[in-house]
C-alpha atoms as a PDB file:
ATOM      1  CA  UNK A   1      80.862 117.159   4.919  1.00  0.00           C
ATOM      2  CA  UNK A   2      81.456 114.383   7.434  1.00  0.00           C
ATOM      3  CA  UNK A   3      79.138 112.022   5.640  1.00  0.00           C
ATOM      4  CA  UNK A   4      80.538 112.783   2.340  1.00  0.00           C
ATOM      5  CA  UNK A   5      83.944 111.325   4.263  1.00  0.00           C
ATOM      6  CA  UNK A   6      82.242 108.405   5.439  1.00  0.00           C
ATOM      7  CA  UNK A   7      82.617 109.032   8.878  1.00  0.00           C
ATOM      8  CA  UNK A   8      80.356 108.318  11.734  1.00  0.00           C
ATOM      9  CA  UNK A   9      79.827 111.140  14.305  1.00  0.00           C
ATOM     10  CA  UNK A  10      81.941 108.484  16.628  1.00  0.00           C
ATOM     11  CA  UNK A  11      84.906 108.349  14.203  1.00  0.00           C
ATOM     12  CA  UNK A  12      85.267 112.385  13.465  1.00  0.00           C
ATOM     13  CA  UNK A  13      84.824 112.633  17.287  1.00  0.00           C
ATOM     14  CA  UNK A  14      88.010 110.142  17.885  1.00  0.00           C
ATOM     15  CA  UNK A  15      90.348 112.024  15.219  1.00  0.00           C
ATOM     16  CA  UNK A  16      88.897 115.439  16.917  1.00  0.00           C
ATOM     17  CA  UNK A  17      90.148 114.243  20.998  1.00  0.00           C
ATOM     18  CA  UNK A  18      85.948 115.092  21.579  1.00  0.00           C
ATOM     19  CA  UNK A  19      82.954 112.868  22.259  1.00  0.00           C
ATOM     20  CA  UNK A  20      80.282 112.000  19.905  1.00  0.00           C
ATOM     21  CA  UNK A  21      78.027 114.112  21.729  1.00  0.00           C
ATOM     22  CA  UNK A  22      80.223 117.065  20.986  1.00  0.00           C
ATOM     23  CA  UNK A  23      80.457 116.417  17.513  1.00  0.00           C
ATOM     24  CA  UNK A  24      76.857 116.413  17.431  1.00  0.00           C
ATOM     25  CA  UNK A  25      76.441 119.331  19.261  1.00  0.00           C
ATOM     26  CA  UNK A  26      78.605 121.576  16.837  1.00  0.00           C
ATOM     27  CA  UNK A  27      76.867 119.596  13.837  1.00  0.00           C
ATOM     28  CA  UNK A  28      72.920 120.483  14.818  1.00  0.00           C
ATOM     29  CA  UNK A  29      74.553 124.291  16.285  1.00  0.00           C
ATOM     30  CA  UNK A  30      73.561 123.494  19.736  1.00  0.00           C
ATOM     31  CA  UNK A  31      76.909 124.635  21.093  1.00  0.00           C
ATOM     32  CA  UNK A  32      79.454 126.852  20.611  1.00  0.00           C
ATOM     33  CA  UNK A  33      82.545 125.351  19.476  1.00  0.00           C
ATOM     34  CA  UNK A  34      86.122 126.145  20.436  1.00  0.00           C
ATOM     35  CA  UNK A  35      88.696 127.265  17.978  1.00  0.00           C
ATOM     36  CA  UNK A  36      91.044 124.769  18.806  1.00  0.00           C
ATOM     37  CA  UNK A  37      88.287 122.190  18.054  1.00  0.00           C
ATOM     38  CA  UNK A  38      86.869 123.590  14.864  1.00  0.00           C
ATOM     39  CA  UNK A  39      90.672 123.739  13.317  1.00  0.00           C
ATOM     40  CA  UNK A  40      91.201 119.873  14.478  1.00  0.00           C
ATOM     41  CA  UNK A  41      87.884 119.255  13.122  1.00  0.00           C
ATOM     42  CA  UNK A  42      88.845 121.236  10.067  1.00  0.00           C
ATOM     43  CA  UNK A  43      92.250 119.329   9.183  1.00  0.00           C
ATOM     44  CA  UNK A  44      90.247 115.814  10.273  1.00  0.00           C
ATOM     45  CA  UNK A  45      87.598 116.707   7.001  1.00  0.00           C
ATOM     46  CA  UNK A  46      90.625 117.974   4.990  1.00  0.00           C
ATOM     47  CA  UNK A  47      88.229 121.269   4.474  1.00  0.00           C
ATOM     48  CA  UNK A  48      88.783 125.230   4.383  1.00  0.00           C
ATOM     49  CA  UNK A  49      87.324 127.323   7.070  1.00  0.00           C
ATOM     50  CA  UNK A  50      85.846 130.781   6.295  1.00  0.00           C
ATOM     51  CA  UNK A  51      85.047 133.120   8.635  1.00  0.00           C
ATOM     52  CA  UNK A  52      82.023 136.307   8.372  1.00  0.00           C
ATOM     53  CA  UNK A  53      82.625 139.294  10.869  1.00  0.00           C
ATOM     54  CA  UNK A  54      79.782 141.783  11.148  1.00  0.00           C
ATOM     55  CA  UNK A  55      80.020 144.583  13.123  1.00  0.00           C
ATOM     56  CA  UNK A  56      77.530 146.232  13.771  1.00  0.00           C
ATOM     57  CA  UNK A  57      76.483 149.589  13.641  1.00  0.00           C
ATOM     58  CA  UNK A  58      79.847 150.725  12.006  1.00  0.00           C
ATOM     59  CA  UNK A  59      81.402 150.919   8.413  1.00  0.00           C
ATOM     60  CA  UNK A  60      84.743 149.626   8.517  1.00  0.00           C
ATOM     61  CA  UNK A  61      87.749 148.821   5.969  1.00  0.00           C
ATOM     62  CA  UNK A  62      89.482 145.495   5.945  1.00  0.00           C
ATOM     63  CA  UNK A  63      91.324 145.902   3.028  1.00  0.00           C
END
C-alpha cells in the first residue's frame, strides 16, 4: 500500500515520527508494531485497519 502512495520507506517513516528501519520492520513482519504506530501509519496511507481475534479453545459471541 505504501508503494501504491509513492512513498519511500524513508518518507512513510517521517509522517509516522519512526525510522526507516521501523517501517521496514513492520513491512517484512519482523517486529511487532505498536498501536499508536499502526493508527499513525494507518491515517499516513489514508487506509482502514481490520482486526482478526481468535481465541482459542472457546466458542464465543461478538454479536
Amino acid at each position: 500500500m505504501r508503494e501504491e502512495k509513492h512513498l519511500t520507506q524513508a518518507q512513510l517513516g517521517e509522517l509516522v515520527g519512526v525510522k526507516k528501519a521501523q517501517i521496514s520492520k513492520i513491512e517484512n513482519n519482523l517486529t511487532g508494531a505498536r498501536f499508536e504506530t499502526i493508527l499513525k501509519v494507518s491515517r499516513a496511507l489514508n487506509a482502514k485497519i481490520n482486526f482478526n481475534v481468535e481465541i482459542m479453545n472457546q466458542n464465543v459471541s461478538l454479536g
